[in-house]
PDB file of N, CA and C in Angstrom:
ATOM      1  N   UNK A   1      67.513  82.293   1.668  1.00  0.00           N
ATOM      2  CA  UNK A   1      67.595  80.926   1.195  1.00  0.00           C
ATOM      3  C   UNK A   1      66.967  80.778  -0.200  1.00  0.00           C
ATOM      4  N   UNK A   2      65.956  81.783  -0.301  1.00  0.00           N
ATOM      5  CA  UNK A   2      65.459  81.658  -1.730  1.00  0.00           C
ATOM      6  C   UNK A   2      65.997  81.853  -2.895  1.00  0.00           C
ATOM      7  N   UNK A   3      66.921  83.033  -2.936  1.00  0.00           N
ATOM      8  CA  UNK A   3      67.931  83.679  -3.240  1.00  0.00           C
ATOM      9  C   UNK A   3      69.252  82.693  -3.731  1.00  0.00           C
ATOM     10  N   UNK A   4      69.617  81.855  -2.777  1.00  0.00           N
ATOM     11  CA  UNK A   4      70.488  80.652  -3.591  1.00  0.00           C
ATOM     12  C   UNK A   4      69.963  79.582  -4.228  1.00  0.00           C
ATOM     13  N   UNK A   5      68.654  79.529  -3.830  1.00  0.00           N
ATOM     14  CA  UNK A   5      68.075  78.146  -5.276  1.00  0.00           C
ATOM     15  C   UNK A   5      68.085  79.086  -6.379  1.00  0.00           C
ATOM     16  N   UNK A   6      67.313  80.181  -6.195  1.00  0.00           N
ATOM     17  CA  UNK A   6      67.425  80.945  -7.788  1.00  0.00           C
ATOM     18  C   UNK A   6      68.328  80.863  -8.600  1.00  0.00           C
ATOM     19  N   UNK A   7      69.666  81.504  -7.657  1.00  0.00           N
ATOM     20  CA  UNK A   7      71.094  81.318  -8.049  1.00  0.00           C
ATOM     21  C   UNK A   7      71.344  79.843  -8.663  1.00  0.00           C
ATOM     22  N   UNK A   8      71.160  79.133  -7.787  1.00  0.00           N
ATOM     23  CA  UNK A   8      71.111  77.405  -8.562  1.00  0.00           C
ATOM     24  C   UNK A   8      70.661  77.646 -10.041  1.00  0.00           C
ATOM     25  N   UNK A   9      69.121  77.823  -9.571  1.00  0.00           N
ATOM     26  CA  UNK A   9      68.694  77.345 -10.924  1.00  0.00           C
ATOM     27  C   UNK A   9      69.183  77.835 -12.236  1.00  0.00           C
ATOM     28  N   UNK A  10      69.692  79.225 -12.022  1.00  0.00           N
ATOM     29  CA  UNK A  10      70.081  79.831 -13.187  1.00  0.00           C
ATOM     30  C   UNK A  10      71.746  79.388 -13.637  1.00  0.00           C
ATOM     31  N   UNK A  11      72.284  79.153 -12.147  1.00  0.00           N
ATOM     32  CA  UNK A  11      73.686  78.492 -13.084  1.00  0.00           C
ATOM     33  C   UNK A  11      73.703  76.790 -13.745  1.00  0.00           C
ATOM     34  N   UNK A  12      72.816  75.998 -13.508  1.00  0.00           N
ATOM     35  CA  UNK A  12      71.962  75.298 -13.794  1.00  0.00           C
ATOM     36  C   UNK A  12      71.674  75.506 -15.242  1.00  0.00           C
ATOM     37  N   UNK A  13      70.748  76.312 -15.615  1.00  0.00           N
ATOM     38  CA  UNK A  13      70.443  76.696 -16.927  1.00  0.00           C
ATOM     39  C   UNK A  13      71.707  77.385 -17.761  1.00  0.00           C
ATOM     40  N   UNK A  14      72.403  77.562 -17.159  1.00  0.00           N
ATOM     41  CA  UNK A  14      73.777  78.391 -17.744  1.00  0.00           C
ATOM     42  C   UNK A  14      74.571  77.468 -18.013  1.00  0.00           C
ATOM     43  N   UNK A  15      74.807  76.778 -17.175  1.00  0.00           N
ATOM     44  CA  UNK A  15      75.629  75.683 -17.282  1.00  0.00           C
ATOM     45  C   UNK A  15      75.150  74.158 -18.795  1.00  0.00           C
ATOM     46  N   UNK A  16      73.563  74.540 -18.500  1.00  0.00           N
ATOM     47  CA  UNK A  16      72.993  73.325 -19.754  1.00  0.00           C
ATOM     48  C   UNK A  16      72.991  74.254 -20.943  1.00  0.00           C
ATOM     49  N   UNK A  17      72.723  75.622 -20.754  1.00  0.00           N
ATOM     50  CA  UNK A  17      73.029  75.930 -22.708  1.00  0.00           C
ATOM     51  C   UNK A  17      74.460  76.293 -23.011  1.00  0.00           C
ATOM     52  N   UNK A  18      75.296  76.145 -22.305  1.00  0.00           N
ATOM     53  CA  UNK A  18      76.932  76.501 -22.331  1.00  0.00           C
ATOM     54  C   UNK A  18      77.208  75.144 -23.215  1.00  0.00           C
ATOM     55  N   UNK A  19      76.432  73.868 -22.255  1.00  0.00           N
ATOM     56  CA  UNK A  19      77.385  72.502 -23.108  1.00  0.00           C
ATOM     57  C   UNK A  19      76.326  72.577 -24.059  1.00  0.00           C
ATOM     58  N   UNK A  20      74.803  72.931 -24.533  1.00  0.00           N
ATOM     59  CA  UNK A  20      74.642  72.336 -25.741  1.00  0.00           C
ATOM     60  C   UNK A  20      74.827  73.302 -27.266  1.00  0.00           C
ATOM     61  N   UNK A  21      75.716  74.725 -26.746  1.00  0.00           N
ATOM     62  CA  UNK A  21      76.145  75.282 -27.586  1.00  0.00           C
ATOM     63  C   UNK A  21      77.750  74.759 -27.560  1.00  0.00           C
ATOM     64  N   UNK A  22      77.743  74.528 -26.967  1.00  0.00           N
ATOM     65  CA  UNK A  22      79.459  73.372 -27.203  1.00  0.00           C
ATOM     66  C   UNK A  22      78.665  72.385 -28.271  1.00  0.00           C
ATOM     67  N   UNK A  23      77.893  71.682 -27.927  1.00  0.00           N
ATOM     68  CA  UNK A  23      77.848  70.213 -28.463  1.00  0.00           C
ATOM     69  C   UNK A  23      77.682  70.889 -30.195  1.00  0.00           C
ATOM     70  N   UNK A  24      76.830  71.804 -29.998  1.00  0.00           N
ATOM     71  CA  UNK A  24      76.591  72.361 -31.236  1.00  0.00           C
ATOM     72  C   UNK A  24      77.978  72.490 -32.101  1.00  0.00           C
ATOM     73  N   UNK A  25      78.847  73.508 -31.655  1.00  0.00           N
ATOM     74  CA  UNK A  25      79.993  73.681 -32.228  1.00  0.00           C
ATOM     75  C   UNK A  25      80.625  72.572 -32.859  1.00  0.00           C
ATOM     76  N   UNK A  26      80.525  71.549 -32.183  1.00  0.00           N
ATOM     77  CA  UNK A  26      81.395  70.454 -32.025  1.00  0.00           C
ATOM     78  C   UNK A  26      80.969  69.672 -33.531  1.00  0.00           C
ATOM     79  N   UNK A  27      79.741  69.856 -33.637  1.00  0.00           N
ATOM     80  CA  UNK A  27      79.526  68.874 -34.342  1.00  0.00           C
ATOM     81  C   UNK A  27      79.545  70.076 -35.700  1.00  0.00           C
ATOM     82  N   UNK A  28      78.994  70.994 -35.571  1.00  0.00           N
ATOM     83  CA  UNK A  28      79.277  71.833 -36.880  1.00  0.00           C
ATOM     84  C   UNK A  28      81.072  71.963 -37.853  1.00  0.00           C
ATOM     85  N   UNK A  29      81.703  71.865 -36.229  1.00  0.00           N
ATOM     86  CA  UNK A  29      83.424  71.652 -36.372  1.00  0.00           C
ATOM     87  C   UNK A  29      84.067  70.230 -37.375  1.00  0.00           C
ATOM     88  N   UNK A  30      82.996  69.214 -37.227  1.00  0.00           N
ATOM     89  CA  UNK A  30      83.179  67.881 -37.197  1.00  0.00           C
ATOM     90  C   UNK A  30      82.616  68.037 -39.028  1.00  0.00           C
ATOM     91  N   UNK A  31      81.467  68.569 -38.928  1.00  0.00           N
ATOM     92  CA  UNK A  31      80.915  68.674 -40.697  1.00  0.00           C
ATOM     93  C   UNK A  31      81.495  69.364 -41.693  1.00  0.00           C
ATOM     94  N   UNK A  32      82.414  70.813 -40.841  1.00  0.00           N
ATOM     95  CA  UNK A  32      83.210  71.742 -41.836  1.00  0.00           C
ATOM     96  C   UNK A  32      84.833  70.791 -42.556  1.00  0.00           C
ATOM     97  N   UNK A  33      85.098  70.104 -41.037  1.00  0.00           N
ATOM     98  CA  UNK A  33      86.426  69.271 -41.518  1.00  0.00           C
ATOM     99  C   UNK A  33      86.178  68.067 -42.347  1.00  0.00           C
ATOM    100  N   UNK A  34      84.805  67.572 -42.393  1.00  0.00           N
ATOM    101  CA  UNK A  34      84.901  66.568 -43.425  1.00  0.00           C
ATOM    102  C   UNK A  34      84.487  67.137 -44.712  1.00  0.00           C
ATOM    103  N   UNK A  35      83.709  68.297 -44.817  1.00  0.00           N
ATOM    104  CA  UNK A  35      83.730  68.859 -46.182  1.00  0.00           C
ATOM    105  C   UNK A  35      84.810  68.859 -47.122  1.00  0.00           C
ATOM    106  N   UNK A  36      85.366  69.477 -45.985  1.00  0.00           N
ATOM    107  CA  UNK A  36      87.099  70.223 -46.444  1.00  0.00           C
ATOM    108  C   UNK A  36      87.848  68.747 -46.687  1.00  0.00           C
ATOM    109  N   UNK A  37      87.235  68.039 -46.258  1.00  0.00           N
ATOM    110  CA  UNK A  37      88.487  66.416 -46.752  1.00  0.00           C
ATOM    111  C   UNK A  37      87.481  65.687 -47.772  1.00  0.00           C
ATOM    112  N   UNK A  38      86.251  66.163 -48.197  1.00  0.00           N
ATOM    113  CA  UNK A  38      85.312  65.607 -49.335  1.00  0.00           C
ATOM    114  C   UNK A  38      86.239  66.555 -50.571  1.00  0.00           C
ATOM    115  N   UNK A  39      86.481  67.683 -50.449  1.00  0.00           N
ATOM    116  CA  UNK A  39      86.662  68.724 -51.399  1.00  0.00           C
ATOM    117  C   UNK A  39      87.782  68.654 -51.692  1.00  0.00           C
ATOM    118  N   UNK A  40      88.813  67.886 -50.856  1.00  0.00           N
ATOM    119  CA  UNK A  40      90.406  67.766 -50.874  1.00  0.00           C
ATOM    120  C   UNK A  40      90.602  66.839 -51.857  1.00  0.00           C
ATOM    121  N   UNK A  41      89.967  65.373 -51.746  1.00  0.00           N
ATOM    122  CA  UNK A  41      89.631  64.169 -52.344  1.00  0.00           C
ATOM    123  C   UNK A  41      89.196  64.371 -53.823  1.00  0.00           C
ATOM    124  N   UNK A  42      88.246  65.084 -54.126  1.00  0.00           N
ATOM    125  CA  UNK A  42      87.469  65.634 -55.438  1.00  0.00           C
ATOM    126  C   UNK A  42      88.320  65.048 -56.695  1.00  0.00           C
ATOM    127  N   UNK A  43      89.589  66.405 -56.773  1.00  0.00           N
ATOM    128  CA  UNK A  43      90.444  65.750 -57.584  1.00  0.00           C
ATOM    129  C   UNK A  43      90.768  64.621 -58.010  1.00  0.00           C
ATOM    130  N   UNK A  44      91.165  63.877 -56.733  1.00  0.00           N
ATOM    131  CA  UNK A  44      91.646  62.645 -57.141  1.00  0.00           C
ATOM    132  C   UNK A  44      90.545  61.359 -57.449  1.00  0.00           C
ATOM    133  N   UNK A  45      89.727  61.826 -57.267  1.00  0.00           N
ATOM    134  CA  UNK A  45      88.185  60.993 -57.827  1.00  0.00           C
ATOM    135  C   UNK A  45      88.039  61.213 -59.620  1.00  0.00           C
ATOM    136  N   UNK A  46      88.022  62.329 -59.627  1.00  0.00           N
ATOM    137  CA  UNK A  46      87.912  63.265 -61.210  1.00  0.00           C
ATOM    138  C   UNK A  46      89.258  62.325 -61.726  1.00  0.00           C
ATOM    139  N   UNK A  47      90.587  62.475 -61.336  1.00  0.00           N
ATOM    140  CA  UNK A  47      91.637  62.093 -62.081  1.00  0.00           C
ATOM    141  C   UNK A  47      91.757  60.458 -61.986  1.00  0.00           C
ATOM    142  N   UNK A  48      91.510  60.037 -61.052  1.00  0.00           N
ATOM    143  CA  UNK A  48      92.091  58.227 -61.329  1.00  0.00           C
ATOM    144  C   UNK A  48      91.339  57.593 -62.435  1.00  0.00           C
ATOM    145  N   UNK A  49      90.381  57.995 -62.785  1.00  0.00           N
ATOM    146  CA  UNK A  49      89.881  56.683 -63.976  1.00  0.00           C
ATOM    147  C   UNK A  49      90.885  57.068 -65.254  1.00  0.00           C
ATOM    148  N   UNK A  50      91.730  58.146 -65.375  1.00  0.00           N
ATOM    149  CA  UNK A  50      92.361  58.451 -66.221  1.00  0.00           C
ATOM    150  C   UNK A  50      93.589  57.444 -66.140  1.00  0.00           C
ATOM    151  N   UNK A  51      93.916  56.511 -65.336  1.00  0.00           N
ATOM    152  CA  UNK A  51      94.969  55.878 -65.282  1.00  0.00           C
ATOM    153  C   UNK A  51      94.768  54.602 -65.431  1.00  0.00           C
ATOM    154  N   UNK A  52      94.152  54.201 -65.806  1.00  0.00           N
ATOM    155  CA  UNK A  52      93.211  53.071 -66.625  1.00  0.00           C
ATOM    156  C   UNK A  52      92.532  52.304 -65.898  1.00  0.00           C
ATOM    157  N   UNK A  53      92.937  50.838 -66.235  1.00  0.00           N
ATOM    158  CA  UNK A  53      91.463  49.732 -65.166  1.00  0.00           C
ATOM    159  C   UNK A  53      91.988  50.239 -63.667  1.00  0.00           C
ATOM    160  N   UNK A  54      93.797  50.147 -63.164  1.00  0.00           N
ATOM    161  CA  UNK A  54      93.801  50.396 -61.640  1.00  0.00           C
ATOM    162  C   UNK A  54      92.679  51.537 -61.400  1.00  0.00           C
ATOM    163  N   UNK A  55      92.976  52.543 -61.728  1.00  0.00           N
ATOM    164  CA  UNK A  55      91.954  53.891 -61.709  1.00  0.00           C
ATOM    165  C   UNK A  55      90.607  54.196 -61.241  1.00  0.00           C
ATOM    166  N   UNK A  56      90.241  53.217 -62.641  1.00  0.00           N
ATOM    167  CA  UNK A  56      88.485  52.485 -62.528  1.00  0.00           C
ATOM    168  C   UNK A  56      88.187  51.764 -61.380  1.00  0.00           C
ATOM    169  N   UNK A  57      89.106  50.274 -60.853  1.00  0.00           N
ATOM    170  CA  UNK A  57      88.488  49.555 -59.925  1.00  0.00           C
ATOM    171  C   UNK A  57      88.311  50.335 -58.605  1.00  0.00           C
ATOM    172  N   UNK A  58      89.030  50.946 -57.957  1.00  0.00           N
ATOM    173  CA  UNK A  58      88.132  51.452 -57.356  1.00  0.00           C
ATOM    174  C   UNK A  58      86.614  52.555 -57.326  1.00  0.00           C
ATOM    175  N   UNK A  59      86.144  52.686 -58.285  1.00  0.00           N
ATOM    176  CA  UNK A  59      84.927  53.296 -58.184  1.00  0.00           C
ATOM    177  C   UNK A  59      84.235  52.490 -59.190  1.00  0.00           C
ATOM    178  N   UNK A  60      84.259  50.839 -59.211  1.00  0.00           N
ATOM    179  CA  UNK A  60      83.791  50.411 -60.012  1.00  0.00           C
ATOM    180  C   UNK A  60      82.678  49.548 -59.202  1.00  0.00           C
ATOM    181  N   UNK A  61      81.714  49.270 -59.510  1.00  0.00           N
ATOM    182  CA  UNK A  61      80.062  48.609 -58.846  1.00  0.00           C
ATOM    183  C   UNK A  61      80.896  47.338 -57.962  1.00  0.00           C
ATOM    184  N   UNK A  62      80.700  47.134 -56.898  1.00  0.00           N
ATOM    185  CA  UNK A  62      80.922  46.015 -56.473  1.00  0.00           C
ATOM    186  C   UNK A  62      82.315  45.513 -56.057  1.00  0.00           C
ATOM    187  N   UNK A  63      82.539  44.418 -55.840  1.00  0.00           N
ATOM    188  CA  UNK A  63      83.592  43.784 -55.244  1.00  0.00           C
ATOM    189  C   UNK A  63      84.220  42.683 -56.086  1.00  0.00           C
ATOM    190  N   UNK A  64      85.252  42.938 -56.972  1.00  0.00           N
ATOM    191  CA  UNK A  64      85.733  41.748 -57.542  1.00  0.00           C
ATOM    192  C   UNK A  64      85.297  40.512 -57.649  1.00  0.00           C
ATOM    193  N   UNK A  65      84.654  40.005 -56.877  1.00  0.00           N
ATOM    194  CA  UNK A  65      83.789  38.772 -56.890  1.00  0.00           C
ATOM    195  C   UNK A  65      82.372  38.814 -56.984  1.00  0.00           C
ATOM    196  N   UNK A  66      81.990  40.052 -57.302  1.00  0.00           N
ATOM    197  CA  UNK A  66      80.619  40.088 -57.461  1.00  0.00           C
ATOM    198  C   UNK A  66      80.543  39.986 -58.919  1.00  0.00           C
ATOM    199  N   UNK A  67      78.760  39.815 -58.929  1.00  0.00           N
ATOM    200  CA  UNK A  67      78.629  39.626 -60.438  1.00  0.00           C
ATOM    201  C   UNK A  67      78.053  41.039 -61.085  1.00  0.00           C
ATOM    202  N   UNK A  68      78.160  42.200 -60.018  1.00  0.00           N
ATOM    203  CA  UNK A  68      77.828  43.785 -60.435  1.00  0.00           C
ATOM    204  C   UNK A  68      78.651  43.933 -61.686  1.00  0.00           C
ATOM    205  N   UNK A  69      78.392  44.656 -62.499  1.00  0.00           N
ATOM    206  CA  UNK A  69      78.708  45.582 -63.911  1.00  0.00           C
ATOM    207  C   UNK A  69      79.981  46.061 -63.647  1.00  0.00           C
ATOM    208  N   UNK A  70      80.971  45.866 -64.003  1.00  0.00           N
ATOM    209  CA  UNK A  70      82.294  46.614 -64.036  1.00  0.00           C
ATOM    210  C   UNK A  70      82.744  46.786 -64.936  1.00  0.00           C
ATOM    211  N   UNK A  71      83.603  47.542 -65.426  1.00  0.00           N
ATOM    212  CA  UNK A  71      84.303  48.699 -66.486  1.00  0.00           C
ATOM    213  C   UNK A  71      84.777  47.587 -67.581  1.00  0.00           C
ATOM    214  N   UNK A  72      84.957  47.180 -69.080  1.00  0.00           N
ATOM    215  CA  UNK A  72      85.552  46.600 -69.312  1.00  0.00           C
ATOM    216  C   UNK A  72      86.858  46.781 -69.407  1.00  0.00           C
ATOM    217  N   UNK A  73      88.009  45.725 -69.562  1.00  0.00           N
ATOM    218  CA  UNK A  73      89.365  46.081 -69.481  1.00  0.00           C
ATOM    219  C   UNK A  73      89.717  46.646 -70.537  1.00  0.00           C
ATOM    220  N   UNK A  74      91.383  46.993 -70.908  1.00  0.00           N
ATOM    221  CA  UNK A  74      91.582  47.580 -71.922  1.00  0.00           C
ATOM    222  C   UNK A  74      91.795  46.805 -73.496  1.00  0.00           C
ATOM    223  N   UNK A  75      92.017  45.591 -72.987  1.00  0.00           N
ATOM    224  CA  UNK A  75      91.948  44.701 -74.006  1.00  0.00           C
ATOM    225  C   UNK A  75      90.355  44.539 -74.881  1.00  0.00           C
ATOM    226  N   UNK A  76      89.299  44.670 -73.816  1.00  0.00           N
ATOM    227  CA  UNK A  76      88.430  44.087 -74.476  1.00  0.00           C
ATOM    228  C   UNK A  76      87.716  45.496 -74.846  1.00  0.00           C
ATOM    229  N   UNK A  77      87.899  47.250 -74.690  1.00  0.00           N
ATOM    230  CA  UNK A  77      87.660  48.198 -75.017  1.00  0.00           C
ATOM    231  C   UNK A  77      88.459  48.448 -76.393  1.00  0.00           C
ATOM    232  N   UNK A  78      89.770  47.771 -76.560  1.00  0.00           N
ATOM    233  CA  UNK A  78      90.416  47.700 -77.842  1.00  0.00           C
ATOM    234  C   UNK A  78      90.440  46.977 -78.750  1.00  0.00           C
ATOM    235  N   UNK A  79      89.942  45.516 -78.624  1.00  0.00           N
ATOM    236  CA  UNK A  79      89.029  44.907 -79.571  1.00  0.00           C
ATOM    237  C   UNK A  79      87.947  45.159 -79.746  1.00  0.00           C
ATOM    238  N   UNK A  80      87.070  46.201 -78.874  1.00  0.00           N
ATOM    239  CA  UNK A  80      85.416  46.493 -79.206  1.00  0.00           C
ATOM    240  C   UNK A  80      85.745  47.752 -80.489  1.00  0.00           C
ATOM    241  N   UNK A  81      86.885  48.953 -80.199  1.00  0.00           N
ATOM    242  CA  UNK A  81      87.523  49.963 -80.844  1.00  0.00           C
ATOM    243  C   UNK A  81      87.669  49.281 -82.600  1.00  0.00           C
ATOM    244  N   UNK A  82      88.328  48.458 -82.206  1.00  0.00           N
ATOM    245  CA  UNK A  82      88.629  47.162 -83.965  1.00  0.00           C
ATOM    246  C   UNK A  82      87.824  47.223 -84.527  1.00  0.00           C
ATOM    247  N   UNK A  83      87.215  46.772 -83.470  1.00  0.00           N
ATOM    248  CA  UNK A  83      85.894  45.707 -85.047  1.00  0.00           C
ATOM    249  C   UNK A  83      85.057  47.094 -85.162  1.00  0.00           C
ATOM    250  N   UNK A  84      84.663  48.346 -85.123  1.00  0.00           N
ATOM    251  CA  UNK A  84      84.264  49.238 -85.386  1.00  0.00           C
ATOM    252  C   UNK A  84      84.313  49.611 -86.902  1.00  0.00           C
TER     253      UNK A  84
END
């Protein structure tokens, strides 16, 4: 009888580091695929401000209605260009 609690206990313990080397995986699985979709993205972070204000507003401070710092437009970057 002693002999099957042992048995217990050890499939017990087998059984708890089985799932928390799963859980492990899981979440290491979960950090490699969002890298890989941070690193996918890159580009197109680097390239949109090249396509002018659309480009800019999104990575620009704030929310259209805020009073945060945003990019000036092209009008008023080409009259600042003028009077130079």
């Amino acid at each position: 009888m002693a002999a099957v609690g042992g048995l217990l206990l050890i499939l017990a313990g087998t059984l708890g580091m089985l799932l928390l080397l799963g859980f492990i995986a899981l979440r290491l699985l979960g950090a490699a695929l969002a890298t890989l979709l941070y690193l996918l993205l890159a580009p197109l972070a680097v390239l949109a401000p090249a396509l002018g204000d659309a480009g800019r507003t999104p990575f620009a401070f704030g929310s259209p209605a805020s009073s945060a710092p945003r990019w000036p437009s092209s009008s008023t970057r080409s009259r600042l260009a003028s009077s130079c």
